[in-house]
Protein backbone atom coordinates (compact mmCIF):
# COMPACT_ATOMS: atom_id res chain seq x y z
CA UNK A 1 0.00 0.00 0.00
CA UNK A 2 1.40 3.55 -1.00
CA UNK A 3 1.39 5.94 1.24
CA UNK A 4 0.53 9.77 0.35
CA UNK A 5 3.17 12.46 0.95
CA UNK A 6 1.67 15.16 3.24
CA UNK A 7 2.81 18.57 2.11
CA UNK A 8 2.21 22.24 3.54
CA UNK A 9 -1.88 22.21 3.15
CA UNK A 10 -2.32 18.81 4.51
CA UNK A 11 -1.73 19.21 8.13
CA UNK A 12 -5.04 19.99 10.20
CA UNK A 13 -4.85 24.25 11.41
CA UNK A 14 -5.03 25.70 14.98
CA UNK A 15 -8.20 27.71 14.76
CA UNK A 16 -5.72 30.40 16.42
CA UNK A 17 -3.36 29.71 13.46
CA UNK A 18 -2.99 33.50 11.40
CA UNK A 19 -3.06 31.36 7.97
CA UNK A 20 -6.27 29.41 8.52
CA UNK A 21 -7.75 33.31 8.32
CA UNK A 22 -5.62 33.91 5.65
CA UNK A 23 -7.16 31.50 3.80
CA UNK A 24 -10.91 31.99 3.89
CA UNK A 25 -12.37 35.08 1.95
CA UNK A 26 -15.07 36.93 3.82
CA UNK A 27 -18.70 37.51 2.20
CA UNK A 28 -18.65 40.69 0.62
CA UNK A 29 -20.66 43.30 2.68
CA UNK A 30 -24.47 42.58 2.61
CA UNK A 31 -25.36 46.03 1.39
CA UNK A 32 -23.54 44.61 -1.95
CA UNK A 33 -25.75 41.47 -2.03
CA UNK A 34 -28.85 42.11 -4.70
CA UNK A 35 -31.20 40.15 -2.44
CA UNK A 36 -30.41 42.66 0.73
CA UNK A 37 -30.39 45.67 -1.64
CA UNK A 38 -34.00 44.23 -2.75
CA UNK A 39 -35.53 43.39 0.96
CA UNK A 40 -33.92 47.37 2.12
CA UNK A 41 -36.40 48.59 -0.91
CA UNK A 42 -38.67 46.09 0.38
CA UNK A 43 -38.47 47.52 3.88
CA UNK A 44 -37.81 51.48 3.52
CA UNK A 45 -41.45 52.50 3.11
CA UNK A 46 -41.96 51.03 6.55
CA UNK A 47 -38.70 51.79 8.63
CA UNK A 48 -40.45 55.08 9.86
CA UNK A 49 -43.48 53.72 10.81
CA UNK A 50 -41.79 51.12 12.92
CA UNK A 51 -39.42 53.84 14.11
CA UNK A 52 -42.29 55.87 15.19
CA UNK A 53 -44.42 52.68 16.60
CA UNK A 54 -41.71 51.86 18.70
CA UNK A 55 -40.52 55.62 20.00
CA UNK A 56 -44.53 55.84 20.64
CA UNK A 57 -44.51 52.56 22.94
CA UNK A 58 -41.24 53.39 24.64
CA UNK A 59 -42.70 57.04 25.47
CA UNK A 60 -45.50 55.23 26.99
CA UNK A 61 -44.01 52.56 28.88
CA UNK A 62 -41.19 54.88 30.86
CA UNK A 63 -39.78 51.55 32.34
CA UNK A 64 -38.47 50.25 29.26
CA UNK A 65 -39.06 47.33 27.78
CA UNK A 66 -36.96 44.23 26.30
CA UNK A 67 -36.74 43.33 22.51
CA UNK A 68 -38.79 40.58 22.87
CA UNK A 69 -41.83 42.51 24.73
CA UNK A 70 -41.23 45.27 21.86
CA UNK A 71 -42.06 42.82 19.44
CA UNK A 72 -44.71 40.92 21.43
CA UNK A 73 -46.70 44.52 21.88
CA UNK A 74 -45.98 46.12 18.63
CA UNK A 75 -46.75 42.97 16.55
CA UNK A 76 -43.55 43.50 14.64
CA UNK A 77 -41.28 39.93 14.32
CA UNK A 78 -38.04 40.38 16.69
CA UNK A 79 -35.89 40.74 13.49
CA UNK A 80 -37.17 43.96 12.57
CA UNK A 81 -37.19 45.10 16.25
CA UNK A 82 -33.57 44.45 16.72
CA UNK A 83 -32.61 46.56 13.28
CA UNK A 84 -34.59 49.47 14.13
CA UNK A 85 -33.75 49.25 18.21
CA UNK A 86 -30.39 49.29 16.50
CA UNK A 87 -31.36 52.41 14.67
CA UNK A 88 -32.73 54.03 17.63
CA UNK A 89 -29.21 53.33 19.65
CA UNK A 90 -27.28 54.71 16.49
CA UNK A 91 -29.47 57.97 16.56
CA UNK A 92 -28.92 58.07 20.37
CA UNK A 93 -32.36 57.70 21.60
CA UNK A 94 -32.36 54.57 23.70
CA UNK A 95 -30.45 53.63 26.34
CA UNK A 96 -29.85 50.65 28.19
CA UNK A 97 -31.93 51.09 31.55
CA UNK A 98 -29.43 48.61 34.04
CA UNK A 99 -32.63 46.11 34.58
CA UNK A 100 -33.28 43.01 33.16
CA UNK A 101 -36.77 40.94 32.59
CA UNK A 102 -37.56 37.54 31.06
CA UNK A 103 -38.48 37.02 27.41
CA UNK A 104 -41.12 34.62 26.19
CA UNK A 105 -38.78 32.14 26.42
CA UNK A 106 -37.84 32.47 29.64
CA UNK A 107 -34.11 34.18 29.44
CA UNK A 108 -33.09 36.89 30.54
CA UNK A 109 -33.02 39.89 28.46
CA UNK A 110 -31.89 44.05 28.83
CA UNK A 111 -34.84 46.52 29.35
CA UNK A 112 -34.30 49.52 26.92
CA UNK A 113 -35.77 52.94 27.52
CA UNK A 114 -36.45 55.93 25.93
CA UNK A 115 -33.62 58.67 26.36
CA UNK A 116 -35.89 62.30 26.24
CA UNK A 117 -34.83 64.56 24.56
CA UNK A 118 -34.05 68.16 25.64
C-alpha cells in the first residue's frame, strides 16, 4: 500500500493559526448582495413607521421594555425590532436602563428605555 506524501496544506490548522484566516475570503458586505439591496427597498417604506411605533410605545411605557416585549406589543417579528432598536441606539435615543426581565422564552433579556430629549 502507497502511502501519500503530506505537504504544507495537509496538516489539520489551529483555529488560532494567522493562515487558517488567511485563507478563507469573507462575504462581501451585505449592502452589496442584490437580495439585501432588494428586501432594504422592500423595507424602507416602513422603517419610519416602525421607528415611530416603537418611539410611541417606549414614550408610553417609561420603564423600558426588552426586545422581545417590543415585538410581542408592537406585533412586529423580533428581526425587525432588533434593526430598528439598533437604529434608535445609532441615533442616540435609547439607552440601556441597568434592569433586566424575562423574554417569552424564559431568558433573561436588557430593558431599553427611551432617552428624552431636551
Amino acid at each position: 500500500m502507497r502511502t501519500r506524501r503530506r505537504g504544507p496544506h495537509d496538516r489539520q490548522m489551529s483555529f488560532f493559526d494567522e493562515r487558517r484566516h488567511e485563507k478563507t475570503s469573507p462575504k462581501p458586505p451585505a449592502d452589496l448582495q442584490p437580495t439585501s439591496r432588494m428586501a432594504a427597498k422592500v423595507a424602507a417604506p416602513h422603517v419610519e413607521q416602525d421607528l415611530q411605533r416603537i418611539v410611541a410605545l417606549l414614550t408610553a411605557r417609561s420603564d423600558g421594555l426588552t426586545y422581545d416585549a417590543i415585538s410581542e406589543a408592537l406585533n412586529i417579528p423580533l428581526q425587525t425590532v432588533c434593526w430598528r432598536m439598533k437604529d434608535l441606539r445609532d441615533l442616540g435615543r435609547i439607552a440601556k436602563s441597568g434592569q433586566r426581565a424575562k423574554t417569552r422564552s424564559g431568558a433573561s433579556a436588557v430593558v431599553w428605555i427611551l432617552i428624552k430629549e431636551v
